[in-house]
PDB file of N, CA and C in Angstrom:
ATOM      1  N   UNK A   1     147.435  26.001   9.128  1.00  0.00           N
ATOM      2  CA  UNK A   1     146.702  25.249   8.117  1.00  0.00           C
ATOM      3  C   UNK A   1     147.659  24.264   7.448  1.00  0.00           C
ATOM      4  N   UNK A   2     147.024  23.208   7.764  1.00  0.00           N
ATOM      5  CA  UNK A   2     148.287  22.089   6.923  1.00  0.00           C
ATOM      6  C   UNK A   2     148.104  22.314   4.951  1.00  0.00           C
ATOM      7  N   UNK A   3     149.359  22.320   4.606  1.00  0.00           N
ATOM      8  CA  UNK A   3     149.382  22.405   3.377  1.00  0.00           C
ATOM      9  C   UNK A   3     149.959  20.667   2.230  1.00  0.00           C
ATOM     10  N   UNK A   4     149.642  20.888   1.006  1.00  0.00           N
ATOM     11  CA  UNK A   4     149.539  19.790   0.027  1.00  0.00           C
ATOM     12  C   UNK A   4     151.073  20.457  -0.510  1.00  0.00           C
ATOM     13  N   UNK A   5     152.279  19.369  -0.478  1.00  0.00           N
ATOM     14  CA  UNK A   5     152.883  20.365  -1.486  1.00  0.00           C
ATOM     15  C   UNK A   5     153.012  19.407  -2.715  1.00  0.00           C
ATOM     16  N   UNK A   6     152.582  19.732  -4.260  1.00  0.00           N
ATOM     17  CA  UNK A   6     152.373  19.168  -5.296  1.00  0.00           C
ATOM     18  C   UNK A   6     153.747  19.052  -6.110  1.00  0.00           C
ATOM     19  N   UNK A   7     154.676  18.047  -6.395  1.00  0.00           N
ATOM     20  CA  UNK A   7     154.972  18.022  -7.562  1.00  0.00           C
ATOM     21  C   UNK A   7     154.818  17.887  -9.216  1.00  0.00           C
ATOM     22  N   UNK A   8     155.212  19.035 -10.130  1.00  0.00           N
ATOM     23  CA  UNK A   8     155.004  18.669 -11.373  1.00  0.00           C
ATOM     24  C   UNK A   8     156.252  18.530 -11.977  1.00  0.00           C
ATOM     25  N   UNK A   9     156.366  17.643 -12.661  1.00  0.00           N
ATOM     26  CA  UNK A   9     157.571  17.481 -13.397  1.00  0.00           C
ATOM     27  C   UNK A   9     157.255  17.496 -14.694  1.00  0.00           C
ATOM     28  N   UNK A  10     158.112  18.393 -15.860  1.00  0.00           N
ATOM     29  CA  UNK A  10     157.630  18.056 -16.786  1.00  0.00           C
ATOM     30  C   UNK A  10     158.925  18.015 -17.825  1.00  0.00           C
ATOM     31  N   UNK A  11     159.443  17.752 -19.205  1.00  0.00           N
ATOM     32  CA  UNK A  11     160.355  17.343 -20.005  1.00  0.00           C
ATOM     33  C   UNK A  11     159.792  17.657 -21.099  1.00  0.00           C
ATOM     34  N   UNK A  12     161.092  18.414 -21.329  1.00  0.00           N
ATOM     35  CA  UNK A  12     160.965  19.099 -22.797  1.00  0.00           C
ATOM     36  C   UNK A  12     161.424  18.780 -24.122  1.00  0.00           C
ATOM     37  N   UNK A  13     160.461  19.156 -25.149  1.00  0.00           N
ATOM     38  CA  UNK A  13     160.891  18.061 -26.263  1.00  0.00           C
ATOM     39  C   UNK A  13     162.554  18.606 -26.518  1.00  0.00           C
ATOM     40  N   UNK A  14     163.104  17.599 -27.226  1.00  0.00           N
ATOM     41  CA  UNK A  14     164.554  18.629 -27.738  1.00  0.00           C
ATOM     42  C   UNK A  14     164.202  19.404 -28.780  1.00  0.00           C
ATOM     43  N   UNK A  15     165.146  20.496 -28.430  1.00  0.00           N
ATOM     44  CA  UNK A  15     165.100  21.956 -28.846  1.00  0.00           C
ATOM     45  C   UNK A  15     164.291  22.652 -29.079  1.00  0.00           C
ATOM     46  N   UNK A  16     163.471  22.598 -27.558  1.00  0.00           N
ATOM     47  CA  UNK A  16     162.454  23.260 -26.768  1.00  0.00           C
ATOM     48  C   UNK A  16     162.328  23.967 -25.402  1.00  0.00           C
ATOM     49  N   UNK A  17     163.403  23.140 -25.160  1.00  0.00           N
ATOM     50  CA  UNK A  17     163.811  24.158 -24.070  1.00  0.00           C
ATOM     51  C   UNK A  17     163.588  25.221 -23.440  1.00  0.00           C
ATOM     52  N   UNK A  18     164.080  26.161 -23.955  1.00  0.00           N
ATOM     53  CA  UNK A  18     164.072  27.761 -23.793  1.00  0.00           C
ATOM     54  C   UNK A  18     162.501  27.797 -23.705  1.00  0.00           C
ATOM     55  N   UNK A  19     161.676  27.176 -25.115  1.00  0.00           N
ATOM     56  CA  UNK A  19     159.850  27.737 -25.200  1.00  0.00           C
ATOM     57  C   UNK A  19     159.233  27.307 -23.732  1.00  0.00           C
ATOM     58  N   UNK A  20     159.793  25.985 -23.633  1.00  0.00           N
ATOM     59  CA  UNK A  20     159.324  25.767 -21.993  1.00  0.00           C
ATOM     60  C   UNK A  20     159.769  26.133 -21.225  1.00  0.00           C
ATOM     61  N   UNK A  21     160.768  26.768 -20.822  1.00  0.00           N
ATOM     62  CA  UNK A  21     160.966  27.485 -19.753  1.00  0.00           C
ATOM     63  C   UNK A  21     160.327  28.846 -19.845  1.00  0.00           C
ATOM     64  N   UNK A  22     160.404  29.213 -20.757  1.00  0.00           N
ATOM     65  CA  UNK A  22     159.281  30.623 -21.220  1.00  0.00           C
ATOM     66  C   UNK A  22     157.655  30.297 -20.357  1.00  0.00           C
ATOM     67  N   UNK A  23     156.687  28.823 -21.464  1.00  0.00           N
ATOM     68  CA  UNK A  23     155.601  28.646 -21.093  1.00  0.00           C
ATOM     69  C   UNK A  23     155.250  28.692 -19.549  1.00  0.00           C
ATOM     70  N   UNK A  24     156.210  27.599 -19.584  1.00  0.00           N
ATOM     71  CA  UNK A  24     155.805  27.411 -17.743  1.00  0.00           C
ATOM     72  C   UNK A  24     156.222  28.411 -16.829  1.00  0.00           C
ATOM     73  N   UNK A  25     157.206  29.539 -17.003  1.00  0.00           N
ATOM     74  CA  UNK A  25     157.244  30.836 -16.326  1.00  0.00           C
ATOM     75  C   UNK A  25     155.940  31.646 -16.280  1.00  0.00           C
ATOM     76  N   UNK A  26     155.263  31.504 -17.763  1.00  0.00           N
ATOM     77  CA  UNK A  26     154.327  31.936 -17.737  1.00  0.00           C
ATOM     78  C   UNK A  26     153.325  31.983 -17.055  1.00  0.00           C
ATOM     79  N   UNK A  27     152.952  30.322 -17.447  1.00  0.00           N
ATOM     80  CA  UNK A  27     151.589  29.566 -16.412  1.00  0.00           C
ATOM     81  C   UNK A  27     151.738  29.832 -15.102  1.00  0.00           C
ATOM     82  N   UNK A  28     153.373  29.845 -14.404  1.00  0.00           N
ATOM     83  CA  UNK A  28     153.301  30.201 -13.203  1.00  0.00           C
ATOM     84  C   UNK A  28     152.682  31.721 -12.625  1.00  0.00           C
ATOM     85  N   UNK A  29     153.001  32.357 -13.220  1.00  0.00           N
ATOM     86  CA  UNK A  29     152.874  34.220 -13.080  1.00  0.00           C
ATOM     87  C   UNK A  29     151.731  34.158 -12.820  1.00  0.00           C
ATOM     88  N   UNK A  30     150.743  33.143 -14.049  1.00  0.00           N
ATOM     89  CA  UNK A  30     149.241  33.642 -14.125  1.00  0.00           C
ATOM     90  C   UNK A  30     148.746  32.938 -13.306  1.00  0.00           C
ATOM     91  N   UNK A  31     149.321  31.822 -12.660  1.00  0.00           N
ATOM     92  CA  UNK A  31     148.615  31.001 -11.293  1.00  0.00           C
ATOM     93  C   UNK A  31     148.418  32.202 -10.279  1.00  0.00           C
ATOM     94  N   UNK A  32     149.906  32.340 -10.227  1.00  0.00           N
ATOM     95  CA  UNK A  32     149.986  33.263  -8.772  1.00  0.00           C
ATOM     96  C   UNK A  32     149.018  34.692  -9.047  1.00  0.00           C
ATOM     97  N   UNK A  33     148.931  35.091 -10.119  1.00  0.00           N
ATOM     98  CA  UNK A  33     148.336  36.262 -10.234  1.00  0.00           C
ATOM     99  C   UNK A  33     146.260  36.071 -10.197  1.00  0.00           C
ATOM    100  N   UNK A  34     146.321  34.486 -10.747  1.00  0.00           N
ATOM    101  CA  UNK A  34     144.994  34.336 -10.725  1.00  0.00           C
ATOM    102  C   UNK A  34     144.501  33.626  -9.901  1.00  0.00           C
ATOM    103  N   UNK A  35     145.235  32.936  -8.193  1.00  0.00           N
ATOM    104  CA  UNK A  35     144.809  31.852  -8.096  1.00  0.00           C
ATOM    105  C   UNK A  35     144.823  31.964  -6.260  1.00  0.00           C
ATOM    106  N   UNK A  36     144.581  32.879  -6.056  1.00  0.00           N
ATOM    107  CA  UNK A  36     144.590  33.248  -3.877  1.00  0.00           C
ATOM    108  C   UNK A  36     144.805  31.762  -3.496  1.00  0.00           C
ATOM    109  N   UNK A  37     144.372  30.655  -3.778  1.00  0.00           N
ATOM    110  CA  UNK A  37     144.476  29.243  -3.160  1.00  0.00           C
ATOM    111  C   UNK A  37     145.865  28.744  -2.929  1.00  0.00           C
ATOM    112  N   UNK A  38     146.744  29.488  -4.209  1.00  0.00           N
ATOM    113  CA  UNK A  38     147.937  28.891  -4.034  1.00  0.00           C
ATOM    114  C   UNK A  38     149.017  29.739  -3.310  1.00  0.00           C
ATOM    115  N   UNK A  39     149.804  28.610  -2.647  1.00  0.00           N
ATOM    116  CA  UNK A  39     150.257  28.928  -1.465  1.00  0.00           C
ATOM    117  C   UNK A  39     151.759  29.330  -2.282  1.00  0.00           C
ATOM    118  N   UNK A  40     152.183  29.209  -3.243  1.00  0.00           N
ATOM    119  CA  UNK A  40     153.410  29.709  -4.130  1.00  0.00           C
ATOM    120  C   UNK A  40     153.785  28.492  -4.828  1.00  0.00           C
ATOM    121  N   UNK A  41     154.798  28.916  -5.510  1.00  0.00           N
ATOM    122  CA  UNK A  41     155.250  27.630  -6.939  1.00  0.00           C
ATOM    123  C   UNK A  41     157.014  28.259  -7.171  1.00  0.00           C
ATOM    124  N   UNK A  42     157.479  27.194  -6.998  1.00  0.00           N
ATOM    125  CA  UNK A  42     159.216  27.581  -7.453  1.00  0.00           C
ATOM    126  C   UNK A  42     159.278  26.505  -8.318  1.00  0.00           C
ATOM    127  N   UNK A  43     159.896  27.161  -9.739  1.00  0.00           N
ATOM    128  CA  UNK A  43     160.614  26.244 -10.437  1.00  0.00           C
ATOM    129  C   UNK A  43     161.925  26.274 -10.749  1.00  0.00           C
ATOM    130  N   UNK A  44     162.241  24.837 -10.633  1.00  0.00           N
ATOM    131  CA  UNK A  44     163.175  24.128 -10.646  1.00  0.00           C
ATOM    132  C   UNK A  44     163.952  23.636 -11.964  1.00  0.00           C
ATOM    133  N   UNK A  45     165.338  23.288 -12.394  1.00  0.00           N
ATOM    134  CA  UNK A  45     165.123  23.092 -13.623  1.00  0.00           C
ATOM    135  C   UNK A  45     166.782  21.869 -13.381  1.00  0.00           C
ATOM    136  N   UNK A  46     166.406  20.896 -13.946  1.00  0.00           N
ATOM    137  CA  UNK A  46     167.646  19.695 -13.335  1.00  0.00           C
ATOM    138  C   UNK A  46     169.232  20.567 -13.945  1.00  0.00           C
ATOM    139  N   UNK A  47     170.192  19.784 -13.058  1.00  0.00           N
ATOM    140  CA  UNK A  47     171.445  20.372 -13.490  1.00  0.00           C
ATOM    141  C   UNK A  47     171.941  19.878 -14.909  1.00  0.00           C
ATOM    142  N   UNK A  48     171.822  18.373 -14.418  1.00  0.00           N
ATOM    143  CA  UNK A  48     172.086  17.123 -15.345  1.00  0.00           C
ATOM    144  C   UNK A  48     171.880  17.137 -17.073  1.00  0.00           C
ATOM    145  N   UNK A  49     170.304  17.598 -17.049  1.00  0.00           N
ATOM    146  CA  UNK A  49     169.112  17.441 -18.104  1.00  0.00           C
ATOM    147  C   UNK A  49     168.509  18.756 -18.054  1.00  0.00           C
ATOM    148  N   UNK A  50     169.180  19.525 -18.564  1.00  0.00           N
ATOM    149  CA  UNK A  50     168.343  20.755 -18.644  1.00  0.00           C
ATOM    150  C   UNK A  50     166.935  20.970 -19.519  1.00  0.00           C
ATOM    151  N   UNK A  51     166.261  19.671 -19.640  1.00  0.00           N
ATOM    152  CA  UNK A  51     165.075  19.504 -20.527  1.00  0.00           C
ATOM    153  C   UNK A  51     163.799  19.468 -19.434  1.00  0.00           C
ATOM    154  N   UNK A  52     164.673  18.872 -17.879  1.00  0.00           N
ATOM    155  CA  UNK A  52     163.450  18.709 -17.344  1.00  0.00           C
ATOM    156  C   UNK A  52     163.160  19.568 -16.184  1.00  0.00           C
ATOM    157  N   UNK A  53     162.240  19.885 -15.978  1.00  0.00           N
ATOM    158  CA  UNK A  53     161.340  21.164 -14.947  1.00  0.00           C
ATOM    159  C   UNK A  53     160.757  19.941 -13.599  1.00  0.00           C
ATOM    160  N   UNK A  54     160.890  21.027 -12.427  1.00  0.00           N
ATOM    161  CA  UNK A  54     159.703  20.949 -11.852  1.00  0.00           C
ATOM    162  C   UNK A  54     159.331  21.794 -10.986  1.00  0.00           C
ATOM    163  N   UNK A  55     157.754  21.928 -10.984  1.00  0.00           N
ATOM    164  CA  UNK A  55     157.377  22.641 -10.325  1.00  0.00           C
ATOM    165  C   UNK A  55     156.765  21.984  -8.686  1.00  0.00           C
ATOM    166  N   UNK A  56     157.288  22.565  -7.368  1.00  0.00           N
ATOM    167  CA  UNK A  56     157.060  23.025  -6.952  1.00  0.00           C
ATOM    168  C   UNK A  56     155.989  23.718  -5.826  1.00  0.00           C
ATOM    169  N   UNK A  57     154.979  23.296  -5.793  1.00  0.00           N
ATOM    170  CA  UNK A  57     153.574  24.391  -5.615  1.00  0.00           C
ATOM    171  C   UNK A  57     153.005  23.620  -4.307  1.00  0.00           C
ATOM    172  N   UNK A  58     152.408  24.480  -3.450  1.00  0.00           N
ATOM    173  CA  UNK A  58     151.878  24.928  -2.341  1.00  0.00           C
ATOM    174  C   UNK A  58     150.451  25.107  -2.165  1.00  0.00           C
ATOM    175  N   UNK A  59     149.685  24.038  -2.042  1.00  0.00           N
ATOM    176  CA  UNK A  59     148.291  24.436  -2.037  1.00  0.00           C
ATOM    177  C   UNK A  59     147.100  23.589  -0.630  1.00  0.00           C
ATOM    178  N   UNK A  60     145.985  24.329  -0.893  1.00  0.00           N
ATOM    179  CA  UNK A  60     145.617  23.520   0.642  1.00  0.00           C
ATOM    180  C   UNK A  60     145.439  21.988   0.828  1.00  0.00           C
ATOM    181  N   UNK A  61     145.123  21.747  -0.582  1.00  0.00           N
ATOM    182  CA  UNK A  61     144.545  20.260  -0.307  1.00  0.00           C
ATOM    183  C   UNK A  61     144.972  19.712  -1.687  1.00  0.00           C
ATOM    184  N   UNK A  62     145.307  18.191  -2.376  1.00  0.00           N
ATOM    185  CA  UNK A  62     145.055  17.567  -3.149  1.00  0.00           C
ATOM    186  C   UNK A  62     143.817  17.854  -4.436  1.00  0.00           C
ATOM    187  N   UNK A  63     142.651  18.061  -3.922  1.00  0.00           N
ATOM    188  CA  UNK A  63     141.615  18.508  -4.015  1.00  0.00           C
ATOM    189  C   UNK A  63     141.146  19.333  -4.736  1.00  0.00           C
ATOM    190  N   UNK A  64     141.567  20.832  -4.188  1.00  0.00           N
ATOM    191  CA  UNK A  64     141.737  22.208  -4.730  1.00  0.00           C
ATOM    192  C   UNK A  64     142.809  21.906  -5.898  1.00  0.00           C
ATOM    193  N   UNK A  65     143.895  21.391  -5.762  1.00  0.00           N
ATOM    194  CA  UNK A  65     144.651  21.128  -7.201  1.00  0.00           C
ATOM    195  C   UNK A  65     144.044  20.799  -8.203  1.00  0.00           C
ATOM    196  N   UNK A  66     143.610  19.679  -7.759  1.00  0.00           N
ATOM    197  CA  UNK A  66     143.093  18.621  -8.941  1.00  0.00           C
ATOM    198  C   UNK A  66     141.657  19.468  -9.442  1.00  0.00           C
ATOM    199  N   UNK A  67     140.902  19.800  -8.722  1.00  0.00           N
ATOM    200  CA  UNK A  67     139.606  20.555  -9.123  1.00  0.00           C
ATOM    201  C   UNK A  67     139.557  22.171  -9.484  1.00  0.00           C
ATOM    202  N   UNK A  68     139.427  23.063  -8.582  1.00  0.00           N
ATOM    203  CA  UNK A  68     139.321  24.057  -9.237  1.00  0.00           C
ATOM    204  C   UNK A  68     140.383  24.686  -9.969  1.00  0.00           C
ATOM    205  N   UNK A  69     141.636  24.352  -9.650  1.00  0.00           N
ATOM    206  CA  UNK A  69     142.921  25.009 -10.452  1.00  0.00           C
ATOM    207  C   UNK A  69     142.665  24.470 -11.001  1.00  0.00           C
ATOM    208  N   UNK A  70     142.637  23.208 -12.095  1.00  0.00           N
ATOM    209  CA  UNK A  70     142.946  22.648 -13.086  1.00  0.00           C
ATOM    210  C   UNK A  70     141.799  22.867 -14.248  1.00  0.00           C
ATOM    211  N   UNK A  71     140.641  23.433 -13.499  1.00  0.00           N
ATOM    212  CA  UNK A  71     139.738  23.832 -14.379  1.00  0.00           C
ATOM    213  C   UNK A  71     140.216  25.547 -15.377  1.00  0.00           C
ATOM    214  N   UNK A  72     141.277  26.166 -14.596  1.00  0.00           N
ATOM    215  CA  UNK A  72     141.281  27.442 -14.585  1.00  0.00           C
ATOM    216  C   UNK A  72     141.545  27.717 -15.931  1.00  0.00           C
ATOM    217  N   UNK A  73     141.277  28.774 -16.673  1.00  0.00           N
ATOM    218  CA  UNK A  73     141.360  28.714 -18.160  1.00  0.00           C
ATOM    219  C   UNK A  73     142.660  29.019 -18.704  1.00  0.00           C
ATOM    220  N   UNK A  74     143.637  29.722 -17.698  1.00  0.00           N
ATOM    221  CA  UNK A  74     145.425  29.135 -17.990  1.00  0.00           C
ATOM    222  C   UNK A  74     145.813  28.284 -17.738  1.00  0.00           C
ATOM    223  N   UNK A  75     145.450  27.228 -17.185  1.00  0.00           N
ATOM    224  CA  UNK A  75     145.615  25.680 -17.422  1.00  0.00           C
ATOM    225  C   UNK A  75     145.234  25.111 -18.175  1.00  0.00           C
ATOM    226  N   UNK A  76     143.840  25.244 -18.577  1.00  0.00           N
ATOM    227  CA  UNK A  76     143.724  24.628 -19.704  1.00  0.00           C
ATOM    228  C   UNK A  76     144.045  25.415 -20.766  1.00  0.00           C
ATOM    229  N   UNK A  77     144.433  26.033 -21.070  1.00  0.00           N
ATOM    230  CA  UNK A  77     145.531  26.714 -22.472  1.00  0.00           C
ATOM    231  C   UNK A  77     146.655  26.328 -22.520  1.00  0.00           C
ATOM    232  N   UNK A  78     147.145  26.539 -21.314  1.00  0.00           N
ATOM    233  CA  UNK A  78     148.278  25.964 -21.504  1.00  0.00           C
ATOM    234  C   UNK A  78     148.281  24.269 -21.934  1.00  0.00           C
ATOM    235  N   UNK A  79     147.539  23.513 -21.270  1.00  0.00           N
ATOM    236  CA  UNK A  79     147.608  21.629 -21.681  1.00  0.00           C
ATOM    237  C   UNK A  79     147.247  22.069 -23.402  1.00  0.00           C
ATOM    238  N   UNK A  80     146.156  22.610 -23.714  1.00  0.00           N
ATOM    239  CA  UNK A  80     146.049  22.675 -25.083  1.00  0.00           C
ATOM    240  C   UNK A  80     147.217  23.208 -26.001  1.00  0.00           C
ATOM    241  N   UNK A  81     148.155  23.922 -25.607  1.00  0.00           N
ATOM    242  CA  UNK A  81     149.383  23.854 -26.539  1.00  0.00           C
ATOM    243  C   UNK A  81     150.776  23.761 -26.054  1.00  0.00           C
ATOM    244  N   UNK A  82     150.684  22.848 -24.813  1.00  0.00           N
ATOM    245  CA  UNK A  82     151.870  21.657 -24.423  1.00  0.00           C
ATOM    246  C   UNK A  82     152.061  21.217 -25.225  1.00  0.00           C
ATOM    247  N   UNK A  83     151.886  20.329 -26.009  1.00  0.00           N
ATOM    248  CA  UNK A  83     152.159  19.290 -27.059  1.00  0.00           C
ATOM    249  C   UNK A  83     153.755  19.746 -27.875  1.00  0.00           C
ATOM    250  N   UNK A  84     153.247  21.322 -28.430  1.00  0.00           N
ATOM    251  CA  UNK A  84     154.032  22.040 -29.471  1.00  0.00           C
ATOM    252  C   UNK A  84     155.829  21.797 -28.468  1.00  0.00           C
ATOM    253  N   UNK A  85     155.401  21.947 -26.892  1.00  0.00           N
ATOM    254  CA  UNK A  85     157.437  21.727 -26.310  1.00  0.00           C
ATOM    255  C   UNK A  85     157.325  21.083 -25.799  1.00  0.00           C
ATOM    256  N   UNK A  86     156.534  20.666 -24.835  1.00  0.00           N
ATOM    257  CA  UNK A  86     156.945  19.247 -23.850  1.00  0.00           C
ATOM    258  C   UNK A  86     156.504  18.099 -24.391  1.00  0.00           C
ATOM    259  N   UNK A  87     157.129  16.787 -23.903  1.00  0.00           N
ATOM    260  CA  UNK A  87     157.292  15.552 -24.515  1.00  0.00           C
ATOM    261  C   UNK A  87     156.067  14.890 -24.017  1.00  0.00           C
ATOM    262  N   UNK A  88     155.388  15.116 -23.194  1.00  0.00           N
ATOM    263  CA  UNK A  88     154.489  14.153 -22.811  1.00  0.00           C
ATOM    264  C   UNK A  88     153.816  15.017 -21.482  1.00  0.00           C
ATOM    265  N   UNK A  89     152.563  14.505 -21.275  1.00  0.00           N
ATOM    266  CA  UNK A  89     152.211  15.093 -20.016  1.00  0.00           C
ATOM    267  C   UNK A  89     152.588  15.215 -18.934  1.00  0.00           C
ATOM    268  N   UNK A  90     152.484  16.134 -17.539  1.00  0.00           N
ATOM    269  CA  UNK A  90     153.514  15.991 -16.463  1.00  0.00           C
ATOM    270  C   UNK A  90     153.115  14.903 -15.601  1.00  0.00           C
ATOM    271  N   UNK A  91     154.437  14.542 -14.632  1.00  0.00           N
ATOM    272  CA  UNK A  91     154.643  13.396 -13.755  1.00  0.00           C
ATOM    273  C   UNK A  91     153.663  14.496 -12.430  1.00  0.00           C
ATOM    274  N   UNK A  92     152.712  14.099 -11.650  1.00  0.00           N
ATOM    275  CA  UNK A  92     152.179  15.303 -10.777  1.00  0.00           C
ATOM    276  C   UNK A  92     152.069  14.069  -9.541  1.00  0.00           C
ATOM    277  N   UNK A  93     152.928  14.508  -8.178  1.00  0.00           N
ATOM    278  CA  UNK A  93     152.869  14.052  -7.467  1.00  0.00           C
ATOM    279  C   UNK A  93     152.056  14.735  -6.138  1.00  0.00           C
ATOM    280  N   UNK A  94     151.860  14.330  -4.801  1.00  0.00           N
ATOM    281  CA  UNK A  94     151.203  14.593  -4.070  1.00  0.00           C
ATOM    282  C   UNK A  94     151.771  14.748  -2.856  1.00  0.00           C
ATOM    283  N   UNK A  95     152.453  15.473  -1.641  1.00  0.00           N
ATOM    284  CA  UNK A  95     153.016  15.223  -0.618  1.00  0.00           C
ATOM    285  C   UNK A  95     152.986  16.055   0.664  1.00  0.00           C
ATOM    286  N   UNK A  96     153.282  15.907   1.850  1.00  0.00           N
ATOM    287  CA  UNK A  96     153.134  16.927   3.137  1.00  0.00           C
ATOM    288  C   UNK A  96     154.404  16.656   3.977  1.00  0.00           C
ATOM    289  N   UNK A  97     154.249  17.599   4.662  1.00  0.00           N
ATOM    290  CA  UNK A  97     155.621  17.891   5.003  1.00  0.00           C
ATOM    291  C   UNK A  97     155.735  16.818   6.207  1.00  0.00           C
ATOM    292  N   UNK A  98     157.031  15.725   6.283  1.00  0.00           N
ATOM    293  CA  UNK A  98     157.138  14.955   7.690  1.00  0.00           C
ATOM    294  C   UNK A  98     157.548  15.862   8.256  1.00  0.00           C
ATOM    295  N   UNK A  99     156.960  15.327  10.032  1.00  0.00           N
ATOM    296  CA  UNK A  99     157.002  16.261  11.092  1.00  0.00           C
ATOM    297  C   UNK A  99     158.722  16.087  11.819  1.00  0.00           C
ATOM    298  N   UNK A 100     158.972  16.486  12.014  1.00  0.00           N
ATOM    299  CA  UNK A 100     160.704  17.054  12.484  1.00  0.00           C
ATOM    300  C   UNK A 100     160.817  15.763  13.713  1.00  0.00           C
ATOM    301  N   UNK A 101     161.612  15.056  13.406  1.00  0.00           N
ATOM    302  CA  UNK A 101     162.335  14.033  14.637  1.00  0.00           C
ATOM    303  C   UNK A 101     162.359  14.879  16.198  1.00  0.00           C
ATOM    304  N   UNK A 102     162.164  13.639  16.955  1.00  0.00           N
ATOM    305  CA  UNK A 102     162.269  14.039  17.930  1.00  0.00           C
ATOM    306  C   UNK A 102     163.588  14.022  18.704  1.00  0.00           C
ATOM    307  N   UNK A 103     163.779  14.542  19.506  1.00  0.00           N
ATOM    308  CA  UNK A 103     165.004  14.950  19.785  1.00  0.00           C
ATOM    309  C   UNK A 103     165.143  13.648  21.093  1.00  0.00           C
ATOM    310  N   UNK A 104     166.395  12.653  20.791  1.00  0.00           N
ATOM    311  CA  UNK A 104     166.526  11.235  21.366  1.00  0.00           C
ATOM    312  C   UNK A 104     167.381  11.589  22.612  1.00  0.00           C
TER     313      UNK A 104
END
């Protein structure tokens, strides 16, 4: 089954840090615990800028992201009290895996 793999990036207000790495550990747990569609989520956290995250995540389609996960009611709890650590909403990208060179 071809898979979507989604980036989220997100940036934390200063001296917030720690709460977001807390939140979004969170949101992750309760994806994976609430969400069979998703194919897994690793987060990431820059070396540089330890303010900014990303996640990561594994799902079938564009689609299923954007629609039924995002409806899920730990997503939307969580966007409803983002505000309080992260700086702004996340950067959410879209991508699939290129297929492996051929051997010349």
């Amino acid at each position: 089954m071809s898979q979507t793999l989604v980036l989220v990036a997100y940036r934390a207000q200063p001296g917030q840090v720690e709460t977001a790495r807390s939140e979004i550990t969170a949101l992750v747990q309760a994806v994976l615990a609430a969400e069979p569609e998703c194919g897994g989520i690793q987060i990431v956290q820059d070396t540089a800028d330890p303010s900014l995250f990303t996640l990561l995540e594994r799902w079938p389609s564009a689609e299923v992201f954007l629609g039924p996960h995002m409806q899920q009611p730990h997503i939307q709890a969580f966007i409803r009290k983002a505000g309080a650590f992260l700086a702004g909403p996340p950067d959410i990208s879209f991508w699939r895996q290129s297929p492996a060179p051929m051997p010349g």
